[in-house]
PDB file of N, CA and C in Angstrom:
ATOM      1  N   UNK A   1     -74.355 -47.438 -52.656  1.00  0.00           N
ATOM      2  CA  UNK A   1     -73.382 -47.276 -51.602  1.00  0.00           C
ATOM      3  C   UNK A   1     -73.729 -46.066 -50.711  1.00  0.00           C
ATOM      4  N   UNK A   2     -73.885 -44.801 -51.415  1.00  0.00           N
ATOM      5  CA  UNK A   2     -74.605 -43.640 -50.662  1.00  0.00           C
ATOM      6  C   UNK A   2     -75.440 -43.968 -49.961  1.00  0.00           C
ATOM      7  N   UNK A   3     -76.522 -45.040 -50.340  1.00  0.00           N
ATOM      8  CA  UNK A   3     -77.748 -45.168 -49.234  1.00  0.00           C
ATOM      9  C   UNK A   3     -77.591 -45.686 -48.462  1.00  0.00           C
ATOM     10  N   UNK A   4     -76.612 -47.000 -48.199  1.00  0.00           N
ATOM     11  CA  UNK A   4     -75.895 -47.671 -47.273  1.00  0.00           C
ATOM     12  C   UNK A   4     -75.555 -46.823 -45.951  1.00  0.00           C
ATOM     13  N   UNK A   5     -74.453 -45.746 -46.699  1.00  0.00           N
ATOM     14  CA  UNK A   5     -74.320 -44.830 -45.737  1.00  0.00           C
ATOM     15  C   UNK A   5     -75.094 -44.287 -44.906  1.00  0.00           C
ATOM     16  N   UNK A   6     -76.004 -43.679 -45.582  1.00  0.00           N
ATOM     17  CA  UNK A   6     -77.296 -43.024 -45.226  1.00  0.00           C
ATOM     18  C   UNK A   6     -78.113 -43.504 -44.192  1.00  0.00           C
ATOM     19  N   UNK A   7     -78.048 -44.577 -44.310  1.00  0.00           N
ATOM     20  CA  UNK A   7     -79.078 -45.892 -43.329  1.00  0.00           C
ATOM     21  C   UNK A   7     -78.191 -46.017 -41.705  1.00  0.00           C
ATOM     22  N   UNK A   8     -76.756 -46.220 -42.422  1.00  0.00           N
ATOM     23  CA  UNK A   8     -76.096 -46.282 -41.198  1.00  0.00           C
ATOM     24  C   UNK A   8     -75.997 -45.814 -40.132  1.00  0.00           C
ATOM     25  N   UNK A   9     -75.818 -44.162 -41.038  1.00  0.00           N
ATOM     26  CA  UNK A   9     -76.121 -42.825 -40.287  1.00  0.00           C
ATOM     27  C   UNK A   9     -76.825 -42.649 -39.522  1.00  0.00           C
ATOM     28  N   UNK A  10     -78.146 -43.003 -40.130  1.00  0.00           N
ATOM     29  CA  UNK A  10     -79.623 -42.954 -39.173  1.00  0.00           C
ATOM     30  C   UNK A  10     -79.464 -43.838 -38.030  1.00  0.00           C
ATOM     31  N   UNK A  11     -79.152 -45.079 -38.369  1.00  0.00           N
ATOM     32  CA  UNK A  11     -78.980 -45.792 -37.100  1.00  0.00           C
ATOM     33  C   UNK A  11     -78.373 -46.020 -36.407  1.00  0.00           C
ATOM     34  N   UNK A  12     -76.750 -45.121 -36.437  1.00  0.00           N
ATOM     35  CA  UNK A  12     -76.155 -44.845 -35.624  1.00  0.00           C
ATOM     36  C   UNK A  12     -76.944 -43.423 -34.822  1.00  0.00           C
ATOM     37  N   UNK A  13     -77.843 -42.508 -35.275  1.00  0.00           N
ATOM     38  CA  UNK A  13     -78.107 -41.325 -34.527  1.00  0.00           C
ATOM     39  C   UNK A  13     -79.525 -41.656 -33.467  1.00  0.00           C
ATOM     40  N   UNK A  14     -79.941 -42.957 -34.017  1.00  0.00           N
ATOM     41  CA  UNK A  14     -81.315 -43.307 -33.095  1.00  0.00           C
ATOM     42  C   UNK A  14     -80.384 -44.371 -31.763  1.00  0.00           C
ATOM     43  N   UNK A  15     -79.626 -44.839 -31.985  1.00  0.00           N
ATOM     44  CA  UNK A  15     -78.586 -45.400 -31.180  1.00  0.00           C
ATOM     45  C   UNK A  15     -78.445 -44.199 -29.391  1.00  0.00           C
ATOM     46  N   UNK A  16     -77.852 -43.946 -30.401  1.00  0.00           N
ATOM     47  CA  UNK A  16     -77.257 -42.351 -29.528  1.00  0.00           C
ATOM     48  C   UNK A  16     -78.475 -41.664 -29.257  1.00  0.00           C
ATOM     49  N   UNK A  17     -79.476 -41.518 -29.872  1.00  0.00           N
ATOM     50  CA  UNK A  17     -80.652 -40.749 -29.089  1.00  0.00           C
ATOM     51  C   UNK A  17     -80.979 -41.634 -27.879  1.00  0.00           C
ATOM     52  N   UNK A  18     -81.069 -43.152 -28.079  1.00  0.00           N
ATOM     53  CA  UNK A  18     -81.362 -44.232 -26.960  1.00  0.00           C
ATOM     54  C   UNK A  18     -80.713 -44.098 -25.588  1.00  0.00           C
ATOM     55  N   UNK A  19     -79.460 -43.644 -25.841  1.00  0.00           N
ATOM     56  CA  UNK A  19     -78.820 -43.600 -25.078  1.00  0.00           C
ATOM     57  C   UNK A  19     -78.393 -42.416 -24.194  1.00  0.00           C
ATOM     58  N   UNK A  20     -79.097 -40.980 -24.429  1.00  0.00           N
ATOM     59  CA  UNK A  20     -79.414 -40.166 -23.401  1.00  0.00           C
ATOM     60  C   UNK A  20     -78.574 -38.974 -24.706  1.00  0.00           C
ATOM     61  N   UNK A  21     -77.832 -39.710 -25.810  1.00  0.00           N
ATOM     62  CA  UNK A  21     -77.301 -38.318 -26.612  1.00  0.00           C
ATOM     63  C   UNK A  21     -77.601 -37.593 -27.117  1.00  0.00           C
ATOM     64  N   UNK A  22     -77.456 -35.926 -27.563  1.00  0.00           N
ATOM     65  CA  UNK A  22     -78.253 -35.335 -28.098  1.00  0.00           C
ATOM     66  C   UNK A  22     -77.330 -34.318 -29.064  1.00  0.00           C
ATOM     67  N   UNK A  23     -77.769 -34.101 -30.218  1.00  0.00           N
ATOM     68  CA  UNK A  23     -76.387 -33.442 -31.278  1.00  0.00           C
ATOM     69  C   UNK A  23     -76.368 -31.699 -31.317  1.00  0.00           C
ATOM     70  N   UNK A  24     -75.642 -31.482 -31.890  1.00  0.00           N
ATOM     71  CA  UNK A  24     -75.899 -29.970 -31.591  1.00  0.00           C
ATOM     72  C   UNK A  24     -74.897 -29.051 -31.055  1.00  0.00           C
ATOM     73  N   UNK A  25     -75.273 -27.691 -31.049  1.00  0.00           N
ATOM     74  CA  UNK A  25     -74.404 -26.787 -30.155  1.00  0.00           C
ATOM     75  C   UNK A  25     -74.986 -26.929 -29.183  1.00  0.00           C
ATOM     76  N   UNK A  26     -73.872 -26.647 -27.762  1.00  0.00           N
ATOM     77  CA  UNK A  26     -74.730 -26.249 -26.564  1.00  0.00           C
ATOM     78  C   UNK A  26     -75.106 -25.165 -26.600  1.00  0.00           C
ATOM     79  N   UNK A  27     -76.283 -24.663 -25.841  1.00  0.00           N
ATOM     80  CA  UNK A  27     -77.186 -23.400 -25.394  1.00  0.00           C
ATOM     81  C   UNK A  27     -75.463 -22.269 -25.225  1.00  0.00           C
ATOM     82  N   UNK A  28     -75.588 -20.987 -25.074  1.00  0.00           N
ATOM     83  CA  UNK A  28     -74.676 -20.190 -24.296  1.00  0.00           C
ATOM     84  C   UNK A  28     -75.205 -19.612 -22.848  1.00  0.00           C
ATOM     85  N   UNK A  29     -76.604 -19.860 -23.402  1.00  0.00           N
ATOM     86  CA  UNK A  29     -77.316 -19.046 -21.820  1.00  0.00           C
ATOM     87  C   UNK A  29     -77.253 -20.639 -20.775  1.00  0.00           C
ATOM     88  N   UNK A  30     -77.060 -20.277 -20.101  1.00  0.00           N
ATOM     89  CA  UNK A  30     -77.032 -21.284 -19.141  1.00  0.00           C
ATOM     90  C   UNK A  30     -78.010 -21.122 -18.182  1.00  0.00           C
ATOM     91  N   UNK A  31     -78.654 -21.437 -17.024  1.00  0.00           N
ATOM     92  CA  UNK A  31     -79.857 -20.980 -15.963  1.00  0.00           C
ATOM     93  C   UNK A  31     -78.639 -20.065 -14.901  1.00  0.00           C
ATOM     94  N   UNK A  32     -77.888 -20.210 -15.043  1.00  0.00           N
ATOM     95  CA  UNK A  32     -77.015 -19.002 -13.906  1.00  0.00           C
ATOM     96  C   UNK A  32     -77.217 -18.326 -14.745  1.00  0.00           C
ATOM     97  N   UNK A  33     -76.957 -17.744 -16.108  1.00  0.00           N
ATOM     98  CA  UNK A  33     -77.033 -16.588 -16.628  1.00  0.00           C
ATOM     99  C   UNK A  33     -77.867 -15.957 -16.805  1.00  0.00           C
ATOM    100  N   UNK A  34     -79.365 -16.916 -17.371  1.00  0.00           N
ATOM    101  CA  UNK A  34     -80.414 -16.171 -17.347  1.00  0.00           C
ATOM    102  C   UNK A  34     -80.573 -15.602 -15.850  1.00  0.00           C
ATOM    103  N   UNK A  35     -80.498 -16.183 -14.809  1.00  0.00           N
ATOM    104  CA  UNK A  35     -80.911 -15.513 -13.828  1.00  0.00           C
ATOM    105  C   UNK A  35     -80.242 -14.352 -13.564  1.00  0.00           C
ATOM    106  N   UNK A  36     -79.149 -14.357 -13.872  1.00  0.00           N
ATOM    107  CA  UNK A  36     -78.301 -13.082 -13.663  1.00  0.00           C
ATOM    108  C   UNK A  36     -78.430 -12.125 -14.400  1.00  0.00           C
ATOM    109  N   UNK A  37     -79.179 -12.388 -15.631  1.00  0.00           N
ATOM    110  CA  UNK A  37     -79.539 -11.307 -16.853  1.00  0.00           C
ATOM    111  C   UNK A  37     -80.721 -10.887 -15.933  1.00  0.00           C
ATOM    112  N   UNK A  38     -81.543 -11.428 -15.580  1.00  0.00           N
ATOM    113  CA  UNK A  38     -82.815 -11.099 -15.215  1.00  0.00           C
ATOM    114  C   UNK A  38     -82.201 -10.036 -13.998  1.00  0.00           C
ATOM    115  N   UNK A  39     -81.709 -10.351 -12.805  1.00  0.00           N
ATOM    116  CA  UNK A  39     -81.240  -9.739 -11.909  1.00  0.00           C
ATOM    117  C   UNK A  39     -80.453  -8.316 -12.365  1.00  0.00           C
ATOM    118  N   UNK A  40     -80.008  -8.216 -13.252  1.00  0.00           N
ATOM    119  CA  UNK A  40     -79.200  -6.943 -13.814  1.00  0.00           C
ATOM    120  C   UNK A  40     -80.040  -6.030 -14.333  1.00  0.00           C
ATOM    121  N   UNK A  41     -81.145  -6.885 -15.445  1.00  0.00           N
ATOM    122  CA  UNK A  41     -81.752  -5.959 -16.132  1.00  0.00           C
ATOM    123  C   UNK A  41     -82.673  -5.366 -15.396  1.00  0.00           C
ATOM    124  N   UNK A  42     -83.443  -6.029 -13.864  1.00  0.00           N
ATOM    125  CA  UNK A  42     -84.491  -5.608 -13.545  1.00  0.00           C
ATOM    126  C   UNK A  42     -83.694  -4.485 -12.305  1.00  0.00           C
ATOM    127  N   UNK A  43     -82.551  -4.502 -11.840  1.00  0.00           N
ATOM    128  CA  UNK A  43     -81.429  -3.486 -11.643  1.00  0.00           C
ATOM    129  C   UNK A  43     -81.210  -2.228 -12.303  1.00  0.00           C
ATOM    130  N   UNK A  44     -81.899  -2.446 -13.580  1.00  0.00           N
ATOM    131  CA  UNK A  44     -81.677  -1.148 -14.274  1.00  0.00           C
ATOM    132  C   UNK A  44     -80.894  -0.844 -15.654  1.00  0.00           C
ATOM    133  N   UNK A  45     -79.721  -2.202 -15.207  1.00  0.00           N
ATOM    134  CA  UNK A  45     -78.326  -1.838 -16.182  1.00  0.00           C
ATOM    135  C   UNK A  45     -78.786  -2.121 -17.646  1.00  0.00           C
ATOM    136  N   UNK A  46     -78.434  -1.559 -18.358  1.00  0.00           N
ATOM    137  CA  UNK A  46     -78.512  -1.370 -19.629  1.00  0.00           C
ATOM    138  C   UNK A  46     -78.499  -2.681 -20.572  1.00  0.00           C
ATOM    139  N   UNK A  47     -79.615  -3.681 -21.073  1.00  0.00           N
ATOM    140  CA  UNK A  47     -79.055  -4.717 -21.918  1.00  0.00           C
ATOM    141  C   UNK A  47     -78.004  -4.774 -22.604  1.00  0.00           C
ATOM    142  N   UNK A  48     -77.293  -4.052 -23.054  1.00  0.00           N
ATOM    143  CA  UNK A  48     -76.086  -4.074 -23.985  1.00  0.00           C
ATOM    144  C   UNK A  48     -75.196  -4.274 -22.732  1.00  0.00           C
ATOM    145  N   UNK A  49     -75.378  -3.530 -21.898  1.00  0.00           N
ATOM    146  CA  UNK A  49     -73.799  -4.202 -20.987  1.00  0.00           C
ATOM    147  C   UNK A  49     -74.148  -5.390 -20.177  1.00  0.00           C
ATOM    148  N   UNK A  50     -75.323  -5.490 -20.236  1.00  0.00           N
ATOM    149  CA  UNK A  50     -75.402  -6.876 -19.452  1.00  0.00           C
ATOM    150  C   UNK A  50     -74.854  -7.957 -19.859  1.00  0.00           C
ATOM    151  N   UNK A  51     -75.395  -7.803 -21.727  1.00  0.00           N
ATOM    152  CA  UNK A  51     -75.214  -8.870 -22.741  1.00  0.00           C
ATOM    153  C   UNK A  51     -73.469  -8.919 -22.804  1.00  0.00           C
ATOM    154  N   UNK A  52     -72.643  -7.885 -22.721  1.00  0.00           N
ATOM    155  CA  UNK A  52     -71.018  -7.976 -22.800  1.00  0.00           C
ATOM    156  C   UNK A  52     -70.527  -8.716 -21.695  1.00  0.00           C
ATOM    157  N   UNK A  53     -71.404  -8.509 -20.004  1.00  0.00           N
ATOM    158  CA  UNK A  53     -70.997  -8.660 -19.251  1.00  0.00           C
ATOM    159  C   UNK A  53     -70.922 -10.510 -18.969  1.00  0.00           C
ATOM    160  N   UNK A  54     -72.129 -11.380 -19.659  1.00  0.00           N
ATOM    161  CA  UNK A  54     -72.362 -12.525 -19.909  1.00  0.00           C
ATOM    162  C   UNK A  54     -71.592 -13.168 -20.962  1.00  0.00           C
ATOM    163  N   UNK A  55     -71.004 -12.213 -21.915  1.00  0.00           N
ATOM    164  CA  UNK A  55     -70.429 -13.146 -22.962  1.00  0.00           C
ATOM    165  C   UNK A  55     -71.508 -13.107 -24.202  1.00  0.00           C
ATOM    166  N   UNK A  56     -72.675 -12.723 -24.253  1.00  0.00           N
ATOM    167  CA  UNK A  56     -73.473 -12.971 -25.270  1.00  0.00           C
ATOM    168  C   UNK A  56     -73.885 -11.735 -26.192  1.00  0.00           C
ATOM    169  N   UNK A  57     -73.943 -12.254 -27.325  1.00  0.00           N
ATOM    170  CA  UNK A  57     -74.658 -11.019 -27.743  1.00  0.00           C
ATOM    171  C   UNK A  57     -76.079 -10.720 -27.774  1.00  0.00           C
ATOM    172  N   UNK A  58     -76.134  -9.356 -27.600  1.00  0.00           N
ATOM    173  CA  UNK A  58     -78.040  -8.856 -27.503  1.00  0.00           C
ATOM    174  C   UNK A  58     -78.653  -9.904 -27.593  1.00  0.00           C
ATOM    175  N   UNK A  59     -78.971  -9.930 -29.492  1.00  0.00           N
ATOM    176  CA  UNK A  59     -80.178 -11.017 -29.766  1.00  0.00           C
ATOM    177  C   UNK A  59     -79.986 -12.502 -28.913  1.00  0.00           C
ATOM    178  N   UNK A  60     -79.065 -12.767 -28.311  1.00  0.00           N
ATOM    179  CA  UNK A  60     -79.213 -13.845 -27.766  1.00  0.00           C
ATOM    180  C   UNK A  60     -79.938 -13.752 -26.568  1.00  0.00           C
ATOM    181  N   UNK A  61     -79.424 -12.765 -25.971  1.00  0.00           N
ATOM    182  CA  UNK A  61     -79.937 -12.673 -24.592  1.00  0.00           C
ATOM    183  C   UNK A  61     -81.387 -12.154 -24.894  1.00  0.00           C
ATOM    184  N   UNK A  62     -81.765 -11.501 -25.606  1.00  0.00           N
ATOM    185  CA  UNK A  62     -82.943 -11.328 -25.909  1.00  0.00           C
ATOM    186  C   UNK A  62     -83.879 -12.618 -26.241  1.00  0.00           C
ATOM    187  N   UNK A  63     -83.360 -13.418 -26.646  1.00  0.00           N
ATOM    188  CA  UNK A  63     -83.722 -14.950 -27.180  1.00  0.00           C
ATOM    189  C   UNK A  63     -84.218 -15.753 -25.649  1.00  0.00           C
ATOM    190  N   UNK A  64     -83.235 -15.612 -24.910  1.00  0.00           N
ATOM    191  CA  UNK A  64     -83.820 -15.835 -23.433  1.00  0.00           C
ATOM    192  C   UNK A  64     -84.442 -15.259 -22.195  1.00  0.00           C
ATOM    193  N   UNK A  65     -83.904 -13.857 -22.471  1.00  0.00           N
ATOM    194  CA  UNK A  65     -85.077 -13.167 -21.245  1.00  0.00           C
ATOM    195  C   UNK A  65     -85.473 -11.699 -22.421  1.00  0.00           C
ATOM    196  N   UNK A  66     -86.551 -11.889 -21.992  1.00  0.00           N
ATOM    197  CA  UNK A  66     -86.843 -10.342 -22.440  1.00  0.00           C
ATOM    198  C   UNK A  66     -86.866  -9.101 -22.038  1.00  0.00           C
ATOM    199  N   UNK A  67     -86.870  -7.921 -22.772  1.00  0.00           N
ATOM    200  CA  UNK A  67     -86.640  -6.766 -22.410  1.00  0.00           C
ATOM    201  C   UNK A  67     -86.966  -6.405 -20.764  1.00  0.00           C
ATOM    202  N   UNK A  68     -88.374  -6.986 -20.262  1.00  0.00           N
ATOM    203  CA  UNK A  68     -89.065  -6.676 -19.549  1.00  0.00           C
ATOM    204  C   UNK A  68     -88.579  -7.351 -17.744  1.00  0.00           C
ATOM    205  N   UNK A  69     -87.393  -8.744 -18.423  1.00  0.00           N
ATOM    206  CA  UNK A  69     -86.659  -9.438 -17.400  1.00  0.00           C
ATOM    207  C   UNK A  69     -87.723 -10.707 -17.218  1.00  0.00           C
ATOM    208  N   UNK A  70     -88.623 -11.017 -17.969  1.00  0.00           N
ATOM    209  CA  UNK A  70     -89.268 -12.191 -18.294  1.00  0.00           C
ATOM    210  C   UNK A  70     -88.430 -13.246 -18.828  1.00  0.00           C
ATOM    211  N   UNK A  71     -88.743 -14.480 -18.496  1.00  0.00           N
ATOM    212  CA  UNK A  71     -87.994 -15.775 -19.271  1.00  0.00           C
ATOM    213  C   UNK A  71     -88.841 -15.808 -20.470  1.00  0.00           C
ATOM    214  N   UNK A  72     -88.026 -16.096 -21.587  1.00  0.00           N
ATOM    215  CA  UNK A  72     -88.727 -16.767 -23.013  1.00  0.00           C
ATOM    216  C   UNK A  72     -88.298 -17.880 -23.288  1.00  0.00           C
ATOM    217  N   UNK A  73     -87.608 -18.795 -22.706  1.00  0.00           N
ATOM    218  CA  UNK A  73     -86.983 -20.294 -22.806  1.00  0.00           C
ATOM    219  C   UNK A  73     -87.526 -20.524 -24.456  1.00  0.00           C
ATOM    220  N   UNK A  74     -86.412 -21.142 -24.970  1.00  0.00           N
ATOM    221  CA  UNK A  74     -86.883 -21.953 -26.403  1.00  0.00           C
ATOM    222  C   UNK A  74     -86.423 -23.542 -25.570  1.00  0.00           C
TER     223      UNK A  74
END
């Protein structure tokens, strides 16, 4: 019966991949934000308030632009 399930599962999630769906959390950085991180940091302002000022924390924003105001896209 478990594997039943199991099977179902799968082919309900290749279904939904067919169909443009995708599972998951959404991103928090959005492309307005990175750009606006980039624009702040290369401004001067301090990553920590940038990161408050976006909603995110550090390592995140670090996750998308780097120190330097470079993109690192995952």
């Amino acid at each position: 019966m478990e594997r039943e399930l199991t099977v179902e599962r799968r082919a309900a999630l290749a279904v939904a991949r067919l169909s443009g769906r995708t599972g998951g959390r959404k991103p928090k950085m959005t492309n307005s934000k990175i750009e606006s991180a980039k624009k702040l940091l290369a401004s001067g302002i301090a990553p920590k308030a940038v990161a408050r000022n976006l909603g995110v924390s550090i390592p995140t924003q670090y996750r998308w632009v780097a120190a330097s105001g470079h993109a690192e896209q995952k």
